[in-house]
N, C-alpha and C. Protein backbone atom coordinates (compact mmCIF):
# COMPACT_ATOMS: atom_id res chain seq x y z
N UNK A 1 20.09 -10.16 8.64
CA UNK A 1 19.36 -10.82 9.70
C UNK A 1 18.58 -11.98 9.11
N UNK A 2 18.72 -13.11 9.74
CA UNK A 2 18.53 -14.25 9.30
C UNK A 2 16.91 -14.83 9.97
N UNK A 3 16.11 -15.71 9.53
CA UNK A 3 14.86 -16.40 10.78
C UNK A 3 15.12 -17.24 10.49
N UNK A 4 14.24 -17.88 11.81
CA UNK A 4 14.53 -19.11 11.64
C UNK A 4 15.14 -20.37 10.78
N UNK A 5 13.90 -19.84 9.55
CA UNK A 5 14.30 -20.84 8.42
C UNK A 5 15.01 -20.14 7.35
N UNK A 6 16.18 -20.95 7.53
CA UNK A 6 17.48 -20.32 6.73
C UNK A 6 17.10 -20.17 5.34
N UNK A 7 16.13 -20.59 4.88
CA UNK A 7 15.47 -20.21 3.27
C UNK A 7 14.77 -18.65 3.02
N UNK A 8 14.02 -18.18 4.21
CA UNK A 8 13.24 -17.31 4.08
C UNK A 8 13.88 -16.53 5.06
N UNK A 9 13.92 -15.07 4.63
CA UNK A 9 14.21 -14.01 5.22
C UNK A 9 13.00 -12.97 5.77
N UNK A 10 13.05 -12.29 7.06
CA UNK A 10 11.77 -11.51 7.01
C UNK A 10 11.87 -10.11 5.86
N UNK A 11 10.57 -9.94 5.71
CA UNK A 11 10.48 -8.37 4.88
C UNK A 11 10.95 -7.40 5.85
N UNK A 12 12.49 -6.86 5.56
CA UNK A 12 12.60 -5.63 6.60
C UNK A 12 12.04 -4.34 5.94
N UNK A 13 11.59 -4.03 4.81
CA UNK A 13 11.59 -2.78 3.85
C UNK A 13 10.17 -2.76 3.64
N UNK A 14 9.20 -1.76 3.19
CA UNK A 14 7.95 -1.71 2.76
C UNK A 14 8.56 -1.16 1.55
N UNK A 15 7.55 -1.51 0.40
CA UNK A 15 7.81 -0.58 -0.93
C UNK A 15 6.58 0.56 -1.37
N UNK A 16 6.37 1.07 0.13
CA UNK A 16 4.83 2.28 -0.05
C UNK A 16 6.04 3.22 -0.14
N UNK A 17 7.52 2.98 -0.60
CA UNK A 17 8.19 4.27 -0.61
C UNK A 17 7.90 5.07 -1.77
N UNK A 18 9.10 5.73 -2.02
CA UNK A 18 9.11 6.82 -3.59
C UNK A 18 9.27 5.64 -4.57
N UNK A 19 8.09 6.02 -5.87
CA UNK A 19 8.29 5.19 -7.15
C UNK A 19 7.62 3.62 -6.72
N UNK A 20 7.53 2.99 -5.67
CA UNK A 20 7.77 1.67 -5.56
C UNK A 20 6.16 1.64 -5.12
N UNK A 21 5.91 2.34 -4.12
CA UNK A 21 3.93 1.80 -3.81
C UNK A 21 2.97 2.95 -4.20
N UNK A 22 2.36 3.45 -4.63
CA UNK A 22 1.60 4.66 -5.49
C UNK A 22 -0.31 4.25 -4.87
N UNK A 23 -0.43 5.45 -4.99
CA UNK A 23 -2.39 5.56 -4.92
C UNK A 23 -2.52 7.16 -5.95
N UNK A 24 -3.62 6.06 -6.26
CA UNK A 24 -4.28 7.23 -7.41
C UNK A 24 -5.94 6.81 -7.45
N UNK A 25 -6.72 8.29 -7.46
CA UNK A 25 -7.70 7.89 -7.08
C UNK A 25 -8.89 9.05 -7.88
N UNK A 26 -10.10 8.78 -7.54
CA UNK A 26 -11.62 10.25 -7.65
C UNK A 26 -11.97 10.52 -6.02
N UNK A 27 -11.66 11.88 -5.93
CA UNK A 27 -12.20 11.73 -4.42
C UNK A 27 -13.15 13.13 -4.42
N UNK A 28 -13.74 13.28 -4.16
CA UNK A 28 -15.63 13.94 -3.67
C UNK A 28 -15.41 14.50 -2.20
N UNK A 29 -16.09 16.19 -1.94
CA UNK A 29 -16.05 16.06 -0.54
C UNK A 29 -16.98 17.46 -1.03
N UNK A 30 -17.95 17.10 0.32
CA UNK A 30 -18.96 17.81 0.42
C UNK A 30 -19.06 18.85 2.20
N UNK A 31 -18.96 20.32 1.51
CA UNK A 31 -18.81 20.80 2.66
C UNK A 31 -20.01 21.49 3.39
N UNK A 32 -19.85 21.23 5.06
CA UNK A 32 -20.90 21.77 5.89
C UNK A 32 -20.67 22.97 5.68
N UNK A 33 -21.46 24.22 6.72
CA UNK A 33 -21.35 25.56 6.69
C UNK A 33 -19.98 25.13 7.62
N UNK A 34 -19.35 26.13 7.87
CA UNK A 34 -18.42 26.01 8.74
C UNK A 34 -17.15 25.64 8.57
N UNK A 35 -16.47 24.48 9.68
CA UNK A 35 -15.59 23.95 9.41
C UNK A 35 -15.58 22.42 8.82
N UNK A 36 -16.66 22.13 8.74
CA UNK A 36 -16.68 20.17 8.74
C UNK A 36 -17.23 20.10 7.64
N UNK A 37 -16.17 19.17 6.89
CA UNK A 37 -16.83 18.69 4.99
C UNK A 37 -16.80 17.07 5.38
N UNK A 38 -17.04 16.27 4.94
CA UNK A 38 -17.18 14.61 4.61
C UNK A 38 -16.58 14.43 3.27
N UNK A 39 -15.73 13.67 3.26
CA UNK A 39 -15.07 13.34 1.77
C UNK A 39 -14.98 11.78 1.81
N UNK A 40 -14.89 11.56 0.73
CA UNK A 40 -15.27 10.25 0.08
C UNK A 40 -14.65 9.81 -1.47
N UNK A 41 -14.40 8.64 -1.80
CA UNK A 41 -14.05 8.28 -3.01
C UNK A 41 -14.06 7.26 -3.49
N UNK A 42 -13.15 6.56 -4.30
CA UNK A 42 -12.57 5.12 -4.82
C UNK A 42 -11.05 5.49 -5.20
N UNK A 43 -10.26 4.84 -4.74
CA UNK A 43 -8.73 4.41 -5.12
C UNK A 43 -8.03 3.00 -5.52
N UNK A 44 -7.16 3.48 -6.55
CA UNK A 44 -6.38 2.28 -6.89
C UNK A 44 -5.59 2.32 -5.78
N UNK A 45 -4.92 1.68 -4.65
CA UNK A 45 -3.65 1.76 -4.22
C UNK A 45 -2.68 0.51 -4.58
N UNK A 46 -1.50 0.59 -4.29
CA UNK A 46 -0.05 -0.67 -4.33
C UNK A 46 0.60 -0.29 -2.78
N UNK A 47 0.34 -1.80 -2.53
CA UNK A 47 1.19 -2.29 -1.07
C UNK A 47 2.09 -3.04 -1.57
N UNK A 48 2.80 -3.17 -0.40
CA UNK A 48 3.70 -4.48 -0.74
C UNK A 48 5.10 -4.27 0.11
N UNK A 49 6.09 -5.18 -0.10
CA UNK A 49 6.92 -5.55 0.85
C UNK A 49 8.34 -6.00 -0.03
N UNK A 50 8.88 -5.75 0.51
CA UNK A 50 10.80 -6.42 -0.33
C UNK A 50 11.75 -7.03 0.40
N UNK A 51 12.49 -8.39 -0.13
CA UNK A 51 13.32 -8.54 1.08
C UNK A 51 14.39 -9.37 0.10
N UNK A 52 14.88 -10.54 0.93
CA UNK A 52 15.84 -11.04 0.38
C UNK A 52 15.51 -12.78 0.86
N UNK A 53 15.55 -13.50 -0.32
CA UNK A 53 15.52 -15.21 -0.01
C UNK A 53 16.58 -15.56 -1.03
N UNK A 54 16.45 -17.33 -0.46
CA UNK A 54 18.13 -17.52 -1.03
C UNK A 54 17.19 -18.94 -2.40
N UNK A 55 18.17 -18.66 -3.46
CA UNK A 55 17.52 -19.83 -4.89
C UNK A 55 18.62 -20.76 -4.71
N UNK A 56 18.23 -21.93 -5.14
CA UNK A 56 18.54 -23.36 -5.30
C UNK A 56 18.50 -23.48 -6.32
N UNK A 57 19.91 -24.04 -7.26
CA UNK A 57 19.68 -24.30 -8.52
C UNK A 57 19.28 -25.95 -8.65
N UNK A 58 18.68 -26.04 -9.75
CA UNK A 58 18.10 -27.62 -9.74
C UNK A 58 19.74 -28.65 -9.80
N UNK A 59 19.46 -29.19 -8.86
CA UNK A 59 20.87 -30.51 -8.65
C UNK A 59 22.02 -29.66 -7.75
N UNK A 60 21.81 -28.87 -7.30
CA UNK A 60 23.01 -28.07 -6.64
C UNK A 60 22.69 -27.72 -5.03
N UNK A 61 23.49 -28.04 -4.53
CA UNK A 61 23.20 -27.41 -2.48
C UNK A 61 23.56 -26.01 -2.75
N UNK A 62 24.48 -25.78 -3.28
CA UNK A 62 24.88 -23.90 -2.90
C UNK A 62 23.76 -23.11 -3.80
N UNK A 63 23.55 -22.40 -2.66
CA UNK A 63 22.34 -21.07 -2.86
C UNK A 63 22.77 -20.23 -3.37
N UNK A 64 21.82 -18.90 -3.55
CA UNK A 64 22.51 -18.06 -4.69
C UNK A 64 21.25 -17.14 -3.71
N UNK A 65 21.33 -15.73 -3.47
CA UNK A 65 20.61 -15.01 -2.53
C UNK A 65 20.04 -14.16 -3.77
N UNK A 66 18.36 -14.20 -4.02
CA UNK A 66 17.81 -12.81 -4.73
C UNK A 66 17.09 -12.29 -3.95
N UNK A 67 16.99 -11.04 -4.80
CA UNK A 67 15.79 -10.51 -4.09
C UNK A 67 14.40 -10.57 -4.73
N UNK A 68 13.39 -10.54 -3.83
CA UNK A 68 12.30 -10.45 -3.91
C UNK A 68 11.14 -9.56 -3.63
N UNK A 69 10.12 -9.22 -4.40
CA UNK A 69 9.22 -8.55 -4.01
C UNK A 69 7.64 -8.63 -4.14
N UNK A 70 6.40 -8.80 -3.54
CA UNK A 70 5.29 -8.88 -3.13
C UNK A 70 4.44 -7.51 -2.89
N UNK A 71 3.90 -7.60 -4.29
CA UNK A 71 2.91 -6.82 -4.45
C UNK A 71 1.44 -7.07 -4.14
N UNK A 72 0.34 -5.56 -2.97
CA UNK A 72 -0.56 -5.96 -3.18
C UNK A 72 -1.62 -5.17 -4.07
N UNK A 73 -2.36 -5.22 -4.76
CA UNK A 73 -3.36 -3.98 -5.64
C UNK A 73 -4.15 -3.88 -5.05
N UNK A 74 -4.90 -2.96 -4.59
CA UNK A 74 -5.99 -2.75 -4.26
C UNK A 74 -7.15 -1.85 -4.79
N UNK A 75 -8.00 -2.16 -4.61
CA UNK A 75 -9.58 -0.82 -4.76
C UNK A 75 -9.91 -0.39 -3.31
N UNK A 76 -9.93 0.81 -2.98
CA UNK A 76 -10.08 1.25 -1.73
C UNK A 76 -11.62 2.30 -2.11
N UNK A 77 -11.93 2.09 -0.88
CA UNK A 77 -13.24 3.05 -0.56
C UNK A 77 -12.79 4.25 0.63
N UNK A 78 -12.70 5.16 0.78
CA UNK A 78 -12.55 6.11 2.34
C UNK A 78 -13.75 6.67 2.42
N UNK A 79 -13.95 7.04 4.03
CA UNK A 79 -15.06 7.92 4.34
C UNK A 79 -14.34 8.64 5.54
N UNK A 80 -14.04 10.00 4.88
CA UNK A 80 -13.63 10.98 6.17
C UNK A 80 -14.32 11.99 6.24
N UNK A 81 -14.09 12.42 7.69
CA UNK A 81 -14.57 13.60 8.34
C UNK A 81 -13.43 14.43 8.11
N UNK A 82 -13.51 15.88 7.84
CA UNK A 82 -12.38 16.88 7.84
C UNK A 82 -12.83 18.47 8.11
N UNK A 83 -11.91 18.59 9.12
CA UNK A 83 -11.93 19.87 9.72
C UNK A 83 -10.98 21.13 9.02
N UNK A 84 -11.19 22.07 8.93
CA UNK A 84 -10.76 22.61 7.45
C UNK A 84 -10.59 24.09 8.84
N UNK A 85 -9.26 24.36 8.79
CA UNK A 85 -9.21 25.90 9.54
C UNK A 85 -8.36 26.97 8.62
N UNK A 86 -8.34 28.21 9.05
CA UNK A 86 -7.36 29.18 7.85
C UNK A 86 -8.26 29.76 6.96
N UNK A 87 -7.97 30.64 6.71
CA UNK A 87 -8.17 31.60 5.33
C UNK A 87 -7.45 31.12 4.26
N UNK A 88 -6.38 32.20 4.11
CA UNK A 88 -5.55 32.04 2.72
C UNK A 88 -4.84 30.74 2.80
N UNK A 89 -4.19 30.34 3.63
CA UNK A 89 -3.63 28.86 4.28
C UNK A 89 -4.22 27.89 4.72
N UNK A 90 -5.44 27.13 4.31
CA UNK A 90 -5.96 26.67 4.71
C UNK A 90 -5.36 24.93 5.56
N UNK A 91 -5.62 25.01 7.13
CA UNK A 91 -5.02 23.55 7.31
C UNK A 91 -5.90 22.60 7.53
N UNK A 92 -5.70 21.37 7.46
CA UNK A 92 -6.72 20.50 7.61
C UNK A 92 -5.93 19.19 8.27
N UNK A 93 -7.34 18.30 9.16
CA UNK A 93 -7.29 17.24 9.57
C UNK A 93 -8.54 16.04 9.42
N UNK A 94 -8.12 15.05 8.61
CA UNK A 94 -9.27 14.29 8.64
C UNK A 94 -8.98 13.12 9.53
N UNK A 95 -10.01 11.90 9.47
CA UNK A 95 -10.21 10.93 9.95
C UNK A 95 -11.12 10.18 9.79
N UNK A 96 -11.48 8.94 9.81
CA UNK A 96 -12.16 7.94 9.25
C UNK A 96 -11.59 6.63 9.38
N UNK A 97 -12.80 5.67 7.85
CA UNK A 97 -12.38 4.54 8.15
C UNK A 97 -12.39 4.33 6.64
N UNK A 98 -11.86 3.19 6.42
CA UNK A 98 -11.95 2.76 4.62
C UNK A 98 -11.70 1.23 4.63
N UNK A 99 -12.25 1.13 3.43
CA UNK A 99 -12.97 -0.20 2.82
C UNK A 99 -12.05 -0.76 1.65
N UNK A 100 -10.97 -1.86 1.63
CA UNK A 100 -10.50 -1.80 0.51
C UNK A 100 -11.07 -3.54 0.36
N UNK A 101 -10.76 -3.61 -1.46
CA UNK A 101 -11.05 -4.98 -1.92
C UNK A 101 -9.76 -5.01 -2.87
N UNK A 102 -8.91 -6.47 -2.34
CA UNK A 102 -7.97 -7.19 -2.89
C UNK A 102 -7.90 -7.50 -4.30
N UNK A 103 -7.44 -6.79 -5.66
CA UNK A 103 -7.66 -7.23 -6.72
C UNK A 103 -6.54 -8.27 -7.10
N UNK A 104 -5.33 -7.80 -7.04
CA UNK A 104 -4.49 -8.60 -7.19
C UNK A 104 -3.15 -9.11 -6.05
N UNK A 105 -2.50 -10.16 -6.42
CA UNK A 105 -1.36 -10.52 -5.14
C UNK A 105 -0.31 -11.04 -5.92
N UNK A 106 0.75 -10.53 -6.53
CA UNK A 106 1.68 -10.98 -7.09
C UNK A 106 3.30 -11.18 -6.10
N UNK A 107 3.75 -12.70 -6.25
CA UNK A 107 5.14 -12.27 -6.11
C UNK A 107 6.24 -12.37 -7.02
N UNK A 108 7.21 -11.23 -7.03
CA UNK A 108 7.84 -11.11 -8.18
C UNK A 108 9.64 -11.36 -7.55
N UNK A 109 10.48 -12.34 -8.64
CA UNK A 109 11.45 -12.87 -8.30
C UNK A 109 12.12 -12.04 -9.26
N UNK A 110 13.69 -11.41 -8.59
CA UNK A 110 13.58 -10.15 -9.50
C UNK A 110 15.26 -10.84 -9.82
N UNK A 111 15.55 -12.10 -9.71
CA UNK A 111 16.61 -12.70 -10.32
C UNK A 111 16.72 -13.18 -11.78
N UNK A 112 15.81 -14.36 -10.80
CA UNK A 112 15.37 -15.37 -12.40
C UNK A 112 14.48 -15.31 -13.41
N UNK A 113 14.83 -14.57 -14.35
CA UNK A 113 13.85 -14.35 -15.83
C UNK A 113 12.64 -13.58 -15.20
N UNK A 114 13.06 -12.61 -14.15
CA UNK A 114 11.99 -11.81 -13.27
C UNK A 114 10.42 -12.69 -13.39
N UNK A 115 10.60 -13.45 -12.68
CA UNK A 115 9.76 -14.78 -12.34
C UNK A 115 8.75 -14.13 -11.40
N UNK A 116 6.81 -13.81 -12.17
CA UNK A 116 6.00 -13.71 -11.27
C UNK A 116 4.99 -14.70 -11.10
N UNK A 117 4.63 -14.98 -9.50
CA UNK A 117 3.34 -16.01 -9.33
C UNK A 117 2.67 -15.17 -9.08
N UNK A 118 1.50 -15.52 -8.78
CA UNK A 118 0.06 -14.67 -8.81
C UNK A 118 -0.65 -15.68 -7.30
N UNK A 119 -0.41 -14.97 -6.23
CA UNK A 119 -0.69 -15.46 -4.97
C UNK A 119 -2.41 -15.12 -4.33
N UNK A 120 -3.13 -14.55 -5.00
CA UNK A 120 -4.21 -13.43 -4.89
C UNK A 120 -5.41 -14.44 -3.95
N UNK A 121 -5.21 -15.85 -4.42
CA UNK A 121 -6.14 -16.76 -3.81
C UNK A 121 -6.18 -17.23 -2.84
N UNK A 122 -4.86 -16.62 -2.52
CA UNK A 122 -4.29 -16.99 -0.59
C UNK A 122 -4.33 -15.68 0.18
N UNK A 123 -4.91 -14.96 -0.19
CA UNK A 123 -5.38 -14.22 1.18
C UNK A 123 -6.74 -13.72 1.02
N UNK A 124 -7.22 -12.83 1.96
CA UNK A 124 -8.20 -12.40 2.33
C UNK A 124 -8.72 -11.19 1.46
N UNK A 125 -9.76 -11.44 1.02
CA UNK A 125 -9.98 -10.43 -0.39
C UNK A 125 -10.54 -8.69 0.09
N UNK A 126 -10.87 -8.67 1.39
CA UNK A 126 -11.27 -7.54 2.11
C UNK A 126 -10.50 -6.93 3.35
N UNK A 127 -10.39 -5.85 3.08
CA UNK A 127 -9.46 -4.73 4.63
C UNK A 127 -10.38 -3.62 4.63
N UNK A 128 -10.10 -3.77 6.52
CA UNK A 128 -10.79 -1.88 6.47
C UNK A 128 -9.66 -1.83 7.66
N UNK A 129 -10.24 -0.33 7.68
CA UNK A 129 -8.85 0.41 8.84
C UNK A 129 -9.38 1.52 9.17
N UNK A 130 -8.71 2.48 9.72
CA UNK A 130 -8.86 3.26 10.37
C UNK A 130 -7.08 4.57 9.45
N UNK A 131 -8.21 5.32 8.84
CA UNK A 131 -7.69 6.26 8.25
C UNK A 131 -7.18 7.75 8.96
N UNK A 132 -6.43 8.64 9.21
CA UNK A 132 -6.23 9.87 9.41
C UNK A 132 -5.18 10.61 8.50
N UNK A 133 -5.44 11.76 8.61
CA UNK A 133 -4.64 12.81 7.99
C UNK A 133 -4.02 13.86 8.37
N UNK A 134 -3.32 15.28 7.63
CA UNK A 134 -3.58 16.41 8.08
C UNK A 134 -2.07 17.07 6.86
N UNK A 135 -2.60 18.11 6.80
CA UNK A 135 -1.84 18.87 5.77
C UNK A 135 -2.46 20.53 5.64
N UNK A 136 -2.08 20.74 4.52
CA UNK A 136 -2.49 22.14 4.18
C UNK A 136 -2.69 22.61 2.57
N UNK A 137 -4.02 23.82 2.00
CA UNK A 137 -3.89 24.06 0.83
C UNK A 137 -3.66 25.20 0.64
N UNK A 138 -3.24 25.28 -0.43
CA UNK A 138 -2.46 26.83 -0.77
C UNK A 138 -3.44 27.60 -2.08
N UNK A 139 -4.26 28.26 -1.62
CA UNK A 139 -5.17 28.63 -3.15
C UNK A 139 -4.43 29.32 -4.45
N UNK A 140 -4.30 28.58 -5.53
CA UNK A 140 -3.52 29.45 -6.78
C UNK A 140 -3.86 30.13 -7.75
C-alpha cells in the first residue's frame, strides 16, 4: 500500500511486538486494608514503528525499497489505582495515568551501512495517557 507520496510509505507495523519494543522498570505499591493498593514507579520503555521507503542512489532514478525503523526511548512515571480480588489466585485490575519524558528519537535505515539519525529534537519531549490493566498472581 502506497500514499500519496510515492517516496514514503505509511508505518503499517508497531515494533511494541516480541523482542522489538521492551519496558523494564522499579515499581512500588502500597496497600490499603482491603482491596485497593496505589502503585507507582519509573520505567525505561521502547516505542516505535517499521515500515518500508524507497532509496535513491546518488545519479540514478531507479529506487531500491528498504526498510526502515523509528525508535522512541522513553522514562515513564505511572500512578495506578489497583483492585486486588482472590485468595490463592489473586486477580487484579488497575488504572491510571502516566507521565513519560522523551530521551531519545532515532531513525534507523536497516539497508545502507544500517544508517542512524537521531530525530529527538523534532518532537515533543513530554506524554501522558491514560493507563489500565488486569491480570493475575500466582503465590510460589
Amino acid at each position: 500500500m502506497r500514499s500519496n507520496n510515492d517516496i514514503i510509505r505509511p508505518y503499517p507495523e508497531s515494533t511494541t511486538g516480541f523482542f522489538a519494543g521492551f519496558s523494564a522498570g522499579l515499581f512500588f505499591q502500597y496497600n490499603f486494608p482491603k482491596i485497593v493498593s496505589i502503585r507507582t514507579g519509573i520505567a525505561y520503555e521502547r516505542k516505535g514503528g517499521k515500515g518500508i521507503s524507497e532509496y535513491y542512489y546518488y545519479h540514478s532514478q531507479a529506487g531500491e525499497e528498504i526498510k526502515i525503523r523509528d525508535n522512541y526511548d522513553y522514562l515513564t512515571f505511572p500512578l495506578l489505582v489497583r483492585a486486588t480480588f482472590g485468595k490463592k489466585f489473586q486477580f487484579f485490575v488497575n488504572v491510571g495515568t502516566y507521565f513519560s519524558y522523551l530521551i531519545k528519537c532515532t531513525h534507523v535505515n536497516l539497508l545502507v551501512n544500517v544508517n542512524t539519525i537521531d530525530y529527538t529534537s523534532y518532537h515533543k519531549r513530554f506524554d501522558t495517557g491514560i493507563s489500565t490493566g488486569l491480570g493475575f498472581s500466582v503465590p510460589i
